[in-house]
C-alpha atoms as a PDB file:
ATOM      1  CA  UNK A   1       0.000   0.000   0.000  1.00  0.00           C
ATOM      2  CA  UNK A   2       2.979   2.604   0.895  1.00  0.00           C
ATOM      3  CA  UNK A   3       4.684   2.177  -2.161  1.00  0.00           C
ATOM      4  CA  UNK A   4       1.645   2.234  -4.572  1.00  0.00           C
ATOM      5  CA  UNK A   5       1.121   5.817  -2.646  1.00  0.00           C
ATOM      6  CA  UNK A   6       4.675   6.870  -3.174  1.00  0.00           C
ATOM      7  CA  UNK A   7       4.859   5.612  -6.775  1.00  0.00           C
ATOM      8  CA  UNK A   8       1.697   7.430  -7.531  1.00  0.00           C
ATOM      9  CA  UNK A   9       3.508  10.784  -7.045  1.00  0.00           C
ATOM     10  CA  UNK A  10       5.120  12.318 -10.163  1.00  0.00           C
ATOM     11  CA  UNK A  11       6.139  16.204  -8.991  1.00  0.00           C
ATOM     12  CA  UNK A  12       6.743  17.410  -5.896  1.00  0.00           C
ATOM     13  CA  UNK A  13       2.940  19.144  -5.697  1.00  0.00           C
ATOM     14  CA  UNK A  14       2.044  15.006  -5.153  1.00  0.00           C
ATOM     15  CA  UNK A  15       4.331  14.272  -2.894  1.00  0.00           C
ATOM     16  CA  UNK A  16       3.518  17.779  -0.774  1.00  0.00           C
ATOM     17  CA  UNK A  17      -0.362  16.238  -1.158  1.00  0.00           C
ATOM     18  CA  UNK A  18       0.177  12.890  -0.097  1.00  0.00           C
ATOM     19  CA  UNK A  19       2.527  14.365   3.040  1.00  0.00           C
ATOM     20  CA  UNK A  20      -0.175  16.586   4.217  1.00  0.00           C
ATOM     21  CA  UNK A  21      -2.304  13.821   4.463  1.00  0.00           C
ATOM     22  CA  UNK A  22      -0.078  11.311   6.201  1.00  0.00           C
ATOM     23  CA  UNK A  23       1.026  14.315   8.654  1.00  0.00           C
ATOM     24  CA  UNK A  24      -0.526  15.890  11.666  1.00  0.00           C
ATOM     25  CA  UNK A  25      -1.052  19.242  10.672  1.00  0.00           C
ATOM     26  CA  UNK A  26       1.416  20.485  12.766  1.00  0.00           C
ATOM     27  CA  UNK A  27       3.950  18.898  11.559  1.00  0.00           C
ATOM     28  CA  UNK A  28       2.980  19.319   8.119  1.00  0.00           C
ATOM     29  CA  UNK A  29       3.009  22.666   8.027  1.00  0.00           C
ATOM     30  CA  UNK A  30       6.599  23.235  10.147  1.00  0.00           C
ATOM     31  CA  UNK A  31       7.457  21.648   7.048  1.00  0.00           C
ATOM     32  CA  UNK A  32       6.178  22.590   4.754  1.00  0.00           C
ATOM     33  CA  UNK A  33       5.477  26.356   5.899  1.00  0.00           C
ATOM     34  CA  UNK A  34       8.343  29.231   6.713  1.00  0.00           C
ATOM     35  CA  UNK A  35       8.508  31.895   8.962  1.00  0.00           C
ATOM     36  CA  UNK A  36       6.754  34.672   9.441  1.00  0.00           C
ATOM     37  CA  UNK A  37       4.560  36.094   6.063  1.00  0.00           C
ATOM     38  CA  UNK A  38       6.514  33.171   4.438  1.00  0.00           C
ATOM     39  CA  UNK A  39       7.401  35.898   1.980  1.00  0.00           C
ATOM     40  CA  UNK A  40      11.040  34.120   1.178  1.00  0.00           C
ATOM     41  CA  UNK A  41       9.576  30.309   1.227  1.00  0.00           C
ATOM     42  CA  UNK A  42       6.862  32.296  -1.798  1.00  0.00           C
ATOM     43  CA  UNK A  43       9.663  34.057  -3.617  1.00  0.00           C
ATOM     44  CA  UNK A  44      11.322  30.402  -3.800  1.00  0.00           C
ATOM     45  CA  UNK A  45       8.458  29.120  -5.255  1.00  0.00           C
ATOM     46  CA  UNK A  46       7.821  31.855  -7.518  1.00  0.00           C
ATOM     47  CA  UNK A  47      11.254  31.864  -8.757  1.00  0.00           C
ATOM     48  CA  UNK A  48      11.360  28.089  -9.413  1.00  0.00           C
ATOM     49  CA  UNK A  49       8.468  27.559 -11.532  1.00  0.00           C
ATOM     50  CA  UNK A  50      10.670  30.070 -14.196  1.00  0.00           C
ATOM     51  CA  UNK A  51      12.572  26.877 -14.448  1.00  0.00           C
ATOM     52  CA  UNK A  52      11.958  24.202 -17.476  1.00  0.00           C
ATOM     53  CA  UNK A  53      13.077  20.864 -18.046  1.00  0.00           C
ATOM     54  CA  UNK A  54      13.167  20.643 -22.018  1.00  0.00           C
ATOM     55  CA  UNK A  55      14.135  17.535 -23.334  1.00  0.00           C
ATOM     56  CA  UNK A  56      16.368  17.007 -26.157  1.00  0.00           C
ATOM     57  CA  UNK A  57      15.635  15.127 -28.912  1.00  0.00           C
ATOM     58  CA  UNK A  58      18.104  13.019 -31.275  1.00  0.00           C
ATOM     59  CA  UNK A  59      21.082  14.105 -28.716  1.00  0.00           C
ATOM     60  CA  UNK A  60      23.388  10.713 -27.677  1.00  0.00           C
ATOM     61  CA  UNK A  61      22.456  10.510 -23.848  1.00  0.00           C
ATOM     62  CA  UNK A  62      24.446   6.651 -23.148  1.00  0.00           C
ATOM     63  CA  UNK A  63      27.327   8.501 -21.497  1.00  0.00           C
ATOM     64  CA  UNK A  64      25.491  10.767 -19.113  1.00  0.00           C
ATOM     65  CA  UNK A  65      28.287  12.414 -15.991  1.00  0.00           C
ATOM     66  CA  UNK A  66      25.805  14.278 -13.458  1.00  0.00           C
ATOM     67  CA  UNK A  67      28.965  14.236 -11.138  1.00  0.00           C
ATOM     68  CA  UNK A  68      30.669  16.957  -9.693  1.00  0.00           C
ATOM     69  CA  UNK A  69      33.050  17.292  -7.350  1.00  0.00           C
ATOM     70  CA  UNK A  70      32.591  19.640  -3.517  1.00  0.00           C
ATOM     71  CA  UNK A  71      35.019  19.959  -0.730  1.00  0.00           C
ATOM     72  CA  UNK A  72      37.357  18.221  -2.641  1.00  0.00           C
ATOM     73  CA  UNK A  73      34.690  15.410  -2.698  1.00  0.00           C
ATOM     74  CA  UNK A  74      33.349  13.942  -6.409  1.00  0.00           C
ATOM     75  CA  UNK A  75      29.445  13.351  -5.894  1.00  0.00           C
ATOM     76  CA  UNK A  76      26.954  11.943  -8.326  1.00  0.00           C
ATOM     77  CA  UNK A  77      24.352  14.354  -8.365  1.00  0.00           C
ATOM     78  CA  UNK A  78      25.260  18.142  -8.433  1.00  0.00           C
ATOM     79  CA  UNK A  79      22.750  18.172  -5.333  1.00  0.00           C
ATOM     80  CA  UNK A  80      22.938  18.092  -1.276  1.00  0.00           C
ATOM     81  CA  UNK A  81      20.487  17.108   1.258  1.00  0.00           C
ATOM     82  CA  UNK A  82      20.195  20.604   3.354  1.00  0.00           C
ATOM     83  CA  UNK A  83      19.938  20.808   6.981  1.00  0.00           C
ATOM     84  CA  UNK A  84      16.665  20.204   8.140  1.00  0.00           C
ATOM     85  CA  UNK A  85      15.506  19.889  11.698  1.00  0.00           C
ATOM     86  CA  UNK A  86      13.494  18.113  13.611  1.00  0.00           C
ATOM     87  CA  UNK A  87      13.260  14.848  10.660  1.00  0.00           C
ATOM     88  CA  UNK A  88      11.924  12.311  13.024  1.00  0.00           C
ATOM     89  CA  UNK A  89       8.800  14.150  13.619  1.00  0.00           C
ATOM     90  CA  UNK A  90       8.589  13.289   9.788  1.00  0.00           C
ATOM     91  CA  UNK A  91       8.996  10.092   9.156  1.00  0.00           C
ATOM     92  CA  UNK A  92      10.836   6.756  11.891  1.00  0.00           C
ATOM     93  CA  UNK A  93      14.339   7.167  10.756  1.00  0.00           C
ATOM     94  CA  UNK A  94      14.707  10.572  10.521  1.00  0.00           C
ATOM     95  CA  UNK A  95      18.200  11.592   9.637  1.00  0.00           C
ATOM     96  CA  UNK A  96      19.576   8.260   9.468  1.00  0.00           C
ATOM     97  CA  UNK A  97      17.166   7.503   6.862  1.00  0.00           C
ATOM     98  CA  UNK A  98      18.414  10.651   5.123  1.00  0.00           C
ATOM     99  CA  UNK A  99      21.603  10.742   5.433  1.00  0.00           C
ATOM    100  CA  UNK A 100      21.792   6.438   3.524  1.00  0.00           C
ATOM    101  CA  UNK A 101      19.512   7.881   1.172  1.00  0.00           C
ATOM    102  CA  UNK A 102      22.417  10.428   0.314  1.00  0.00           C
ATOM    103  CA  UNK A 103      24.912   7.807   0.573  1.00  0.00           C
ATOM    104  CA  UNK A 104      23.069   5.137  -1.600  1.00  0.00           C
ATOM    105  CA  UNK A 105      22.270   8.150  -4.681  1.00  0.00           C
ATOM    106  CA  UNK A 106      25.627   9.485  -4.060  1.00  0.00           C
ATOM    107  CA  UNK A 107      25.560  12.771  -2.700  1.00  0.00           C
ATOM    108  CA  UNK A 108      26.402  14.654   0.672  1.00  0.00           C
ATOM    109  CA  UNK A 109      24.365  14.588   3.788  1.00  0.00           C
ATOM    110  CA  UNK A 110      23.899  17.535   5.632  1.00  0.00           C
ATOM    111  CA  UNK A 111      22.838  17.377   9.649  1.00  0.00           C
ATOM    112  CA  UNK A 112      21.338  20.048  11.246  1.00  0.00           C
ATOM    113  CA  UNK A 113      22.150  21.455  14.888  1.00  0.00           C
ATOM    114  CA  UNK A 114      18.840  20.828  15.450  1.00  0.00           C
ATOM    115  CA  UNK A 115      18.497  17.207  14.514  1.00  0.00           C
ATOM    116  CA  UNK A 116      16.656  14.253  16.328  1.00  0.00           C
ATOM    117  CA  UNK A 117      19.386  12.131  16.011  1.00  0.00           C
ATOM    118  CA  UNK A 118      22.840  12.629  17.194  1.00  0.00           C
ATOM    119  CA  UNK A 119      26.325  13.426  15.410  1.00  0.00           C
ATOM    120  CA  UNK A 120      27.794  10.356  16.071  1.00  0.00           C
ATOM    121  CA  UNK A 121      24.925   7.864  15.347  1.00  0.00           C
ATOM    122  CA  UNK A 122      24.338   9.392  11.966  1.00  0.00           C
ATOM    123  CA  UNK A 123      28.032   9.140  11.232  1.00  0.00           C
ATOM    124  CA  UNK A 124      28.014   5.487  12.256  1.00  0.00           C
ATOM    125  CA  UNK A 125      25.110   4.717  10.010  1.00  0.00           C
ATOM    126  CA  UNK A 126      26.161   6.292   6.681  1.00  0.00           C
ATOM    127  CA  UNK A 127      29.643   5.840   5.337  1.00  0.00           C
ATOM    128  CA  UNK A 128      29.079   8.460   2.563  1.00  0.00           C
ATOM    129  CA  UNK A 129      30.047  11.886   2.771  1.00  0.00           C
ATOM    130  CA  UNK A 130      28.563  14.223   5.592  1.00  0.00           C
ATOM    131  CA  UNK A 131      28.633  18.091   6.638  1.00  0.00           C
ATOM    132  CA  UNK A 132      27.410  19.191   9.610  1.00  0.00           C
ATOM    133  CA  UNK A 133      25.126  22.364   9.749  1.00  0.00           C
ATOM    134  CA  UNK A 134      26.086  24.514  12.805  1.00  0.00           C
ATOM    135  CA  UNK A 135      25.041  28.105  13.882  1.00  0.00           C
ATOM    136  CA  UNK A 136      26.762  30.613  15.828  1.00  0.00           C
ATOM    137  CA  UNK A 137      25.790  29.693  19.461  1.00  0.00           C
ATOM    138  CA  UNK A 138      26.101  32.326  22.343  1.00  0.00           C
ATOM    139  CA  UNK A 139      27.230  29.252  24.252  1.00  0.00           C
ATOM    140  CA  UNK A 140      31.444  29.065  22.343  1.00  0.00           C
ATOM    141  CA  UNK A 141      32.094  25.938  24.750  1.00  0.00           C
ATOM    142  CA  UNK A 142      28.867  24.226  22.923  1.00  0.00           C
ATOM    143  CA  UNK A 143      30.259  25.051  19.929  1.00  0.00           C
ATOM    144  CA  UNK A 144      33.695  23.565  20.133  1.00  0.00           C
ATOM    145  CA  UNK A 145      32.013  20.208  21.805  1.00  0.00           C
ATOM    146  CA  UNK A 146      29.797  20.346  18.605  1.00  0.00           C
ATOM    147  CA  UNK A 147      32.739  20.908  16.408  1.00  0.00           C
ATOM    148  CA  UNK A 148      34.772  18.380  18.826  1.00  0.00           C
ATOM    149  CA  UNK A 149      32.460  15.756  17.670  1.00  0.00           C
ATOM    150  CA  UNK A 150      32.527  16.263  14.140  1.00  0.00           C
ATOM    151  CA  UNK A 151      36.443  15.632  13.717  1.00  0.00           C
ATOM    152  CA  UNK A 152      36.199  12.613  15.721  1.00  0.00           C
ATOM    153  CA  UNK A 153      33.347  11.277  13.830  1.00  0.00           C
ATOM    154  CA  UNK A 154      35.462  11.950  10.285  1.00  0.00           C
ATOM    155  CA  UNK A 155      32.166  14.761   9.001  1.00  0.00           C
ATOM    156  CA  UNK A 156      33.867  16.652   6.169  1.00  0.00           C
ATOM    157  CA  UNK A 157      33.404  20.036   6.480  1.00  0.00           C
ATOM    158  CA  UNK A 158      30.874  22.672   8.774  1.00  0.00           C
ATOM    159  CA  UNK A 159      28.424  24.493   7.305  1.00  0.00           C
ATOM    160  CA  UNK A 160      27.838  28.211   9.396  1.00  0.00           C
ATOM    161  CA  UNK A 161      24.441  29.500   9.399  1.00  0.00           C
ATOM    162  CA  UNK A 162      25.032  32.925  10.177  1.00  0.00           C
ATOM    163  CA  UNK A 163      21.336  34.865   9.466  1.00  0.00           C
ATOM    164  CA  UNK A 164      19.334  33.333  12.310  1.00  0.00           C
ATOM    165  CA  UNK A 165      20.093  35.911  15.026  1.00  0.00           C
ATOM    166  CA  UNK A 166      16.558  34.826  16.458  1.00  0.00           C
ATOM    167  CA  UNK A 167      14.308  31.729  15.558  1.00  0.00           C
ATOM    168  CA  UNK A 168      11.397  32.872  12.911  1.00  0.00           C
ATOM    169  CA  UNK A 169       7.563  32.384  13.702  1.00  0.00           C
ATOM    170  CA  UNK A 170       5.902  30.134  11.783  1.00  0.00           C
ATOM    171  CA  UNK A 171       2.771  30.851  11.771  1.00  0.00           C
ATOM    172  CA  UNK A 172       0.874  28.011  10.445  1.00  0.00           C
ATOM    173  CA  UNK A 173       2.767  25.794  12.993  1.00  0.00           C
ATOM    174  CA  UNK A 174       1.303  27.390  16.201  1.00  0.00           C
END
């Protein structure tokens, strides 16, 4: 039954549909929603749907390379799972799920400060590439103990989020 529900979605707009039903509402909309007017999560969208995938006809496609390399890194898919927080509110294995799901398409895993699952467990579940997704705390010594556990758990690089000097109300969540 799951998978005839996941393989009936074909665009995101589906799978947004079929999440908002499996969801409690709350949770739905913290993610699906934004902060605030959710002016930025609308200009997003807006700018997005300027964006067309034309196919090409009679053009040899056997030798496809979607790869690039970051951080010194060579990927398969010039995309990264972003920091998200909160993921086992969203579905059982939360970042762990995410972060094989990364591994097994071949791209980089990013975990957020505010993840459900710790540093070390994700690292020990996942042997592809990960980043960890850290702000700038008021607290330095949680910082470094963050950072600490990063090098010994072999993460690749940080990943500063500098433009949360307060946490955003989202509206649709309260």
């Amino acid at each position: 039954m799951r998978k005839r529900r996941i393989n009936s979605c074909h665009n995101v707009m589906d799978f947004r549909k079929l999440a908002e039903k499996r969801l409690p509402a709350p949770m739905f909309h913290y993610i699906d929603g934004a902060a605030e007017d959710e002016w930025t999560y609308k200009q997003n969208t807006s700018a997005f749907e300027n964006y067309e995938l034309v196919p090409r006809f009679l053009v040899d496609v056997e030798n496809i390379d979607t790869s690039t390399t970051v951080l010194g890194q060579k990927i398969d898919w010039p995309f990264i799972c972003s920091p998200t927080g909160y993921n086992r509110l969203f579905h059982h294995d939360g970042e762990i799920g995410a972060a094989r799901a990364a591994d097994r398409t071949g791209t980089i895993f990013c975990l957020s400060t505010i993840s459900t699952t710790t540093i070390e467990d994700v690292a020990g579940a996942s042997d592809g590439p990960k980043v960890f997704q850290i702000y700038v705390l008021r607290d330095r010594g949680l910082s470094q103990e963050y950072i600490d556990r990063c090098k010994e758990a072999d993460y690749s690089a940080l990943c500063l989020t500098v433009d949360v000097p307060v946490n955003g109300r989202r509206k649709r969540a309260l």
